[in-house]
Protein backbone atom coordinates (compact mmCIF):
# COMPACT_ATOMS: atom_id res chain seq x y z
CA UNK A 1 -10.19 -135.52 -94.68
CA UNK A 2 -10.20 -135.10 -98.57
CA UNK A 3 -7.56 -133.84 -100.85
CA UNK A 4 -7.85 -130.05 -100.26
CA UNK A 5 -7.96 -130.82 -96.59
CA UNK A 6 -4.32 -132.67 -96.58
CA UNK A 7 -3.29 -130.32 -98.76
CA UNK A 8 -4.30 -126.95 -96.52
CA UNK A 9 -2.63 -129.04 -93.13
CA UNK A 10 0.96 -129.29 -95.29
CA UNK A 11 1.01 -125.87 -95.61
CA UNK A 12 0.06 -125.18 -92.17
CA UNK A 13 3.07 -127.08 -90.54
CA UNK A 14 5.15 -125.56 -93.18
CA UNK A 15 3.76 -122.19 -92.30
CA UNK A 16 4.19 -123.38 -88.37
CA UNK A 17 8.04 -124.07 -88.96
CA UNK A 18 8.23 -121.11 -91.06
CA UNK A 19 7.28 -118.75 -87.77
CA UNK A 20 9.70 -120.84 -85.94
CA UNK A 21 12.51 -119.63 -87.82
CA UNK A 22 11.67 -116.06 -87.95
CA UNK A 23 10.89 -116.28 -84.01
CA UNK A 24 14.73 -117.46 -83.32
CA UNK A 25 15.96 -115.06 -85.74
CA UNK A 26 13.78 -112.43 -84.12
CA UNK A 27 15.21 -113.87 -80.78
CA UNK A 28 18.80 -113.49 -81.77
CA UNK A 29 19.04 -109.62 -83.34
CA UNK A 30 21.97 -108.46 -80.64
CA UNK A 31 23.50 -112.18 -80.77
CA UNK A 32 27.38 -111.33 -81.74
CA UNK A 33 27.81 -112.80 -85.06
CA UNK A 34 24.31 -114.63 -85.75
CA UNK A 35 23.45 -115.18 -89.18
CA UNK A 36 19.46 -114.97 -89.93
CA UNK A 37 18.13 -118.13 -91.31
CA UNK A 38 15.32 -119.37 -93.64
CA UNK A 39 13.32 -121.99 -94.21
CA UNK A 40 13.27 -123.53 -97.80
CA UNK A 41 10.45 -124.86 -99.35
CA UNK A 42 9.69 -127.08 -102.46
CA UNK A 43 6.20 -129.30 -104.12
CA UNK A 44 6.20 -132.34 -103.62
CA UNK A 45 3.59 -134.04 -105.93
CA UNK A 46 1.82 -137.03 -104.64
CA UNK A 47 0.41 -139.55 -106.98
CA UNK A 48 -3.42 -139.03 -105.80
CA UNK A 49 -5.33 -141.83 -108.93
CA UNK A 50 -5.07 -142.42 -112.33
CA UNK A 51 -3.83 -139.23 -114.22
CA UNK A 52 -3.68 -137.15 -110.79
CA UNK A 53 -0.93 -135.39 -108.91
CA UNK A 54 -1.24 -133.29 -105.46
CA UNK A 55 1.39 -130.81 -105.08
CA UNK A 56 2.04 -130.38 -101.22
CA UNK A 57 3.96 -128.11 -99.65
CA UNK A 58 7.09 -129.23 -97.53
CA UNK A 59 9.94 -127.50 -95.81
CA UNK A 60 13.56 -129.30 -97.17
CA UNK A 61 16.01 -127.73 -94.91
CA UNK A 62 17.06 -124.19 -93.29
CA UNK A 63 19.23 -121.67 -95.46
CA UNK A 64 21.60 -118.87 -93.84
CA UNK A 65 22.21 -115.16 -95.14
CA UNK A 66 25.88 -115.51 -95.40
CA UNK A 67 26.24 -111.54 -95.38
CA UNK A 68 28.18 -110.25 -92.83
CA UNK A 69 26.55 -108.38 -90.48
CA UNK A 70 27.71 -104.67 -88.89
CA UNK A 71 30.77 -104.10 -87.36
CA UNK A 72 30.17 -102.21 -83.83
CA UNK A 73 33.48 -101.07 -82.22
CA UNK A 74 34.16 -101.87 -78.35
CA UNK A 75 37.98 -101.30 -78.56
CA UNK A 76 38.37 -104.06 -76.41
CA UNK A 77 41.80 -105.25 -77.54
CA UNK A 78 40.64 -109.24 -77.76
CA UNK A 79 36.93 -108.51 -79.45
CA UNK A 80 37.46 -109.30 -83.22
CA UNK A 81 35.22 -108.84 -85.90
CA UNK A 82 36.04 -111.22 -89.51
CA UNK A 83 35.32 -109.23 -92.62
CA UNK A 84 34.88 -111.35 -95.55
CA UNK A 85 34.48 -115.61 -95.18
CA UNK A 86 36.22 -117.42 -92.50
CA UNK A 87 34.93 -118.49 -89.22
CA UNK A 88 37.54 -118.32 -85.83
CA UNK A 89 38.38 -122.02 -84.81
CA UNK A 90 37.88 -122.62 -81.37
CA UNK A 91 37.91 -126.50 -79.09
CA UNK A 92 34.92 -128.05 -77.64
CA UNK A 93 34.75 -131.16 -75.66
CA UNK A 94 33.33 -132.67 -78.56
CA UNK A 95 36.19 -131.12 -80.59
CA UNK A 96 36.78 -128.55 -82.89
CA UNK A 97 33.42 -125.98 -83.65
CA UNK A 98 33.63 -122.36 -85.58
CA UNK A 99 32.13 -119.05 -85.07
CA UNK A 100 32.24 -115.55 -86.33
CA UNK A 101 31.26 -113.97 -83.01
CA UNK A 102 34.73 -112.94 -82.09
CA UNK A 103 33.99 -111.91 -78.23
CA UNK A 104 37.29 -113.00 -76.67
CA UNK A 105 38.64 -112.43 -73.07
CA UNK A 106 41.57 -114.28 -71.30
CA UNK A 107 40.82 -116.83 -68.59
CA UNK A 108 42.59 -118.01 -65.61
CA UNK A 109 44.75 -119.80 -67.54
CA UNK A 110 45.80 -117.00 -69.78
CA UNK A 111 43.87 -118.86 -72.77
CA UNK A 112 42.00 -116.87 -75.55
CA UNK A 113 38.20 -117.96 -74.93
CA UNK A 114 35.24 -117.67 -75.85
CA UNK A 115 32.10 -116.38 -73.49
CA UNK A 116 31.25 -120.04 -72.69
CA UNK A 117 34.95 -121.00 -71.89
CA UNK A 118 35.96 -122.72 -75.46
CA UNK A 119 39.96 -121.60 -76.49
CA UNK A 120 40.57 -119.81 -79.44
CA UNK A 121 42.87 -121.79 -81.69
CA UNK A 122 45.50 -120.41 -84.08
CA UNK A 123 46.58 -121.63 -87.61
CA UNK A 124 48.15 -125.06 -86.41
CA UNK A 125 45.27 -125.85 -84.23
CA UNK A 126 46.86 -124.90 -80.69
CA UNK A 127 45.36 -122.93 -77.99
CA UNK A 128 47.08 -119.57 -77.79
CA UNK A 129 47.74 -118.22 -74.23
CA UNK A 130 49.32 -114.90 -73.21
CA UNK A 131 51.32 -114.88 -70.56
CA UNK A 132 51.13 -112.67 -67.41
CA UNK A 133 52.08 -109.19 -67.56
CA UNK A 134 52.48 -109.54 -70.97
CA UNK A 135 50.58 -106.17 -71.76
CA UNK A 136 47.85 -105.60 -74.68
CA UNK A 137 47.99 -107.97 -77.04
CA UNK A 138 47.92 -106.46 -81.10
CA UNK A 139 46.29 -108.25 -83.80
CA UNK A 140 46.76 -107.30 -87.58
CA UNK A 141 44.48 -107.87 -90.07
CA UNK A 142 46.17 -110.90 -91.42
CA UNK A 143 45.75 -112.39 -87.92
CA UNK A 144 48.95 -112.07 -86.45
CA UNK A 145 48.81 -111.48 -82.51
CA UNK A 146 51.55 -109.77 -81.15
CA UNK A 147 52.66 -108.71 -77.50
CA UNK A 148 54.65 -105.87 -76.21
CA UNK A 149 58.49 -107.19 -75.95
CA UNK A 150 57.82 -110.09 -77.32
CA UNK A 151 56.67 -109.79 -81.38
CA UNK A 152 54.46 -112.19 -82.90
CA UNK A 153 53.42 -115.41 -80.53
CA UNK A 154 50.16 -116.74 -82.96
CA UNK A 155 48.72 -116.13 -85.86
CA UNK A 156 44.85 -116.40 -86.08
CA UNK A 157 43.48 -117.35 -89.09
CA UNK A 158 39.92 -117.64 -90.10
CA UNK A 159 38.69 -120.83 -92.22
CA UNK A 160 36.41 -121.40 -94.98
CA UNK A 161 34.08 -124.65 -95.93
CA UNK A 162 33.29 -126.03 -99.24
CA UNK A 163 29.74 -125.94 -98.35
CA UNK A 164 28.84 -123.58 -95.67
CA UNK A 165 24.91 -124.38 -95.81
CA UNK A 166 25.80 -127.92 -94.68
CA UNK A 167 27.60 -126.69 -91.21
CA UNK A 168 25.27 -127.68 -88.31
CA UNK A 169 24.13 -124.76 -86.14
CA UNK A 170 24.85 -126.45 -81.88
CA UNK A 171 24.55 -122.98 -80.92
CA UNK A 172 23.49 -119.23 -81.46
CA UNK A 173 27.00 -118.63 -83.04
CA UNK A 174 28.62 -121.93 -83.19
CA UNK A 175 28.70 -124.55 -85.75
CA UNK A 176 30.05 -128.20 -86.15
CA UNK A 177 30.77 -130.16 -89.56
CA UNK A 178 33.10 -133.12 -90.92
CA UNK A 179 34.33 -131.24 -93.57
CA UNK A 180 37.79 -130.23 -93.52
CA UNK A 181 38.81 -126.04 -93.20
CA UNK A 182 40.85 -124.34 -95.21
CA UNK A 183 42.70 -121.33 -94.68
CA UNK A 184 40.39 -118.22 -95.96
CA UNK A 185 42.19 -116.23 -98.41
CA UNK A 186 39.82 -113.67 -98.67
CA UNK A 187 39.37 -111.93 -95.10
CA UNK A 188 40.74 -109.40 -92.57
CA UNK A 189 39.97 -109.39 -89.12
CA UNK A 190 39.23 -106.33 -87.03
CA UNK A 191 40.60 -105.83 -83.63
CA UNK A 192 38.78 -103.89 -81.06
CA UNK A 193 35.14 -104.63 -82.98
CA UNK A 194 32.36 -107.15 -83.23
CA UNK A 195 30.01 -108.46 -86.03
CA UNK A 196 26.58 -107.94 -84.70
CA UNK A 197 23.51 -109.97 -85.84
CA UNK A 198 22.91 -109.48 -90.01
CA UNK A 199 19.15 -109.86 -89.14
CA UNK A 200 17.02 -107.17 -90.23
CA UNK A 201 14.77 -106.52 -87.69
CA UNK A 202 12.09 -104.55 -89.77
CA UNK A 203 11.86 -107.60 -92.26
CA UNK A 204 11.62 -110.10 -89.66
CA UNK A 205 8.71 -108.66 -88.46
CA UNK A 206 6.93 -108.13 -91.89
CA UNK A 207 7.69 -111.72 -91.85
CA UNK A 208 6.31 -112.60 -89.15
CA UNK A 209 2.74 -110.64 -89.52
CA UNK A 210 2.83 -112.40 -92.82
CA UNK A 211 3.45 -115.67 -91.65
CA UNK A 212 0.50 -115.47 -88.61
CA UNK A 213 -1.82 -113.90 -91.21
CA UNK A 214 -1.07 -117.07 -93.68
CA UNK A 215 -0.77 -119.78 -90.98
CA UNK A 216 -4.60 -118.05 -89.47
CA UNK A 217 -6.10 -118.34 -92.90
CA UNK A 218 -5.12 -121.65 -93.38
CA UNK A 219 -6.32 -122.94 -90.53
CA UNK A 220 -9.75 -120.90 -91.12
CA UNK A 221 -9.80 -123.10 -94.22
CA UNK A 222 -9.41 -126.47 -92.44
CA UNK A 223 -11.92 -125.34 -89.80
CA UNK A 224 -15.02 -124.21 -93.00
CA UNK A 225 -14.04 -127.54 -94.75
CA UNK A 226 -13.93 -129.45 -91.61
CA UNK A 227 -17.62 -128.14 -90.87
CA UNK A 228 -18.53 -128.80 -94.48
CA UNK A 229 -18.04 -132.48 -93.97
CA UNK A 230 -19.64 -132.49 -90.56
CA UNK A 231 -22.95 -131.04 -91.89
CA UNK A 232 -22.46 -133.51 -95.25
CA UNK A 233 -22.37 -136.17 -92.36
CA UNK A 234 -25.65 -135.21 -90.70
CA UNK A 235 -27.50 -135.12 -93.22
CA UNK A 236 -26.72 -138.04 -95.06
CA UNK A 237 -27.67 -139.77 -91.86
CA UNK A 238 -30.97 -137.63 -91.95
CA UNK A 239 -31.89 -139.04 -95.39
CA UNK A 240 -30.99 -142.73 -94.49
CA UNK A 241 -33.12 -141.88 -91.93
């Protein structure tokens, strides 16, 4: 394969990861609290002889829309939505993991969890369980949970990175990273609500027509180069012939 050729397949896996991406965001429009992703790209030049460079094209890592997506209320008294940065602390087996999809309900225990079972955790890093009978919980926008008879029992407050980009995605709304949280300053939460997905359906799909359309003509182009060469071959074997 010459030059061109190695050049046309780099932008086809790029193109291939690139649909990828828009596929899971695609996949994940009515995931509570899913933030959209992107792929980005950069040259890489390739020293190719003397005096020559071959720019490539290569996928470096996947970005995500930090927006917030739209709040859709359930008045369910443990959904919570976060307006602003922070992500809810909750513990994993593997240890501590954030989200901003804010789908509570109370388990057997009486725990604050998540839909896969993992406790919410308030501002000291403790589970927070209500007990029984203790009526419908209230939760302020500062993150203060209160019950009936009993005042404030937790206060839930929503943490911030120093680099977001770098948290690692384990699920559709949860994330892992060894930096250390800090309080968000910057936030309310919203009882009785959820953050829905901040993908833009619409634009996905532009994206993804775009993205078949690219990754087809590319390919088209290795295929007509690919038969170039093949009838080169023949009939330089016809003239040694």
């Amino acid at each position: 394969m010459d030059n061109a050729g190695y050049i046309a397949l780099s932008r086809a896996l790029a193109l291939e990861h690139q649909l990828t991406v828009v596929a899971g965001n695609l996949a994940n429009v009515t995931t509570t609290g899913f933030q959209a992703e992107r792929l980005r790209f950069e040259t890489v030049l390739v020293r190719a002889g003397e005096g020559e460079r071959l720019a490539f094209v290569q996928d470096v890592g996947r970005v995500r829309d930090l927006r917030g997506g739209p709040l859709e209320r359930t008045e369910a008294p443990l959904d919570l939505a976060i307006v602003g940065r922070g992500y809810f602390t909750v513990a994993t087996p593997e240890g501590p993991a954030y989200t901003r999809a804010g789908h509570f309900q109370r388990d057997a225990e009486g725990r604050i969890v998540t839909a896969a079972g993992y406790p919410l955790l308030d501002e000291n890093g403790i589970e927070i369980v209500l007990p029984d009978g203790a009526g419908t919980p209230v939760v302020s926008e500062d993150g203060v949970l209160s019950l009936p008879g009993a005042g404030p029992i937790a206060r839930i407050r929503p943490v911030v990175f120093a680099d977001e980009m770098n948290l690692q995605r384990v699920g559709d709304s949860l994330y892992r990273t060894d930096q250390a949280p800090e309080p968000s300053e910057d936030v309310r939460l919203v009882q009785g609500a959820l953050e829905r997905s901040n993908v833009e359906p619409v634009q996905e799909l532009v994206r993804m027509i775009e993205t078949v359309r690219a990754f087809e003509a590319t390919l088209k182009l290795l295929e007509t180069r690919h038969e170039l060469e093949r009838r080169a071959g023949e009939r330089s074997l016809a003239t040694q012939g």
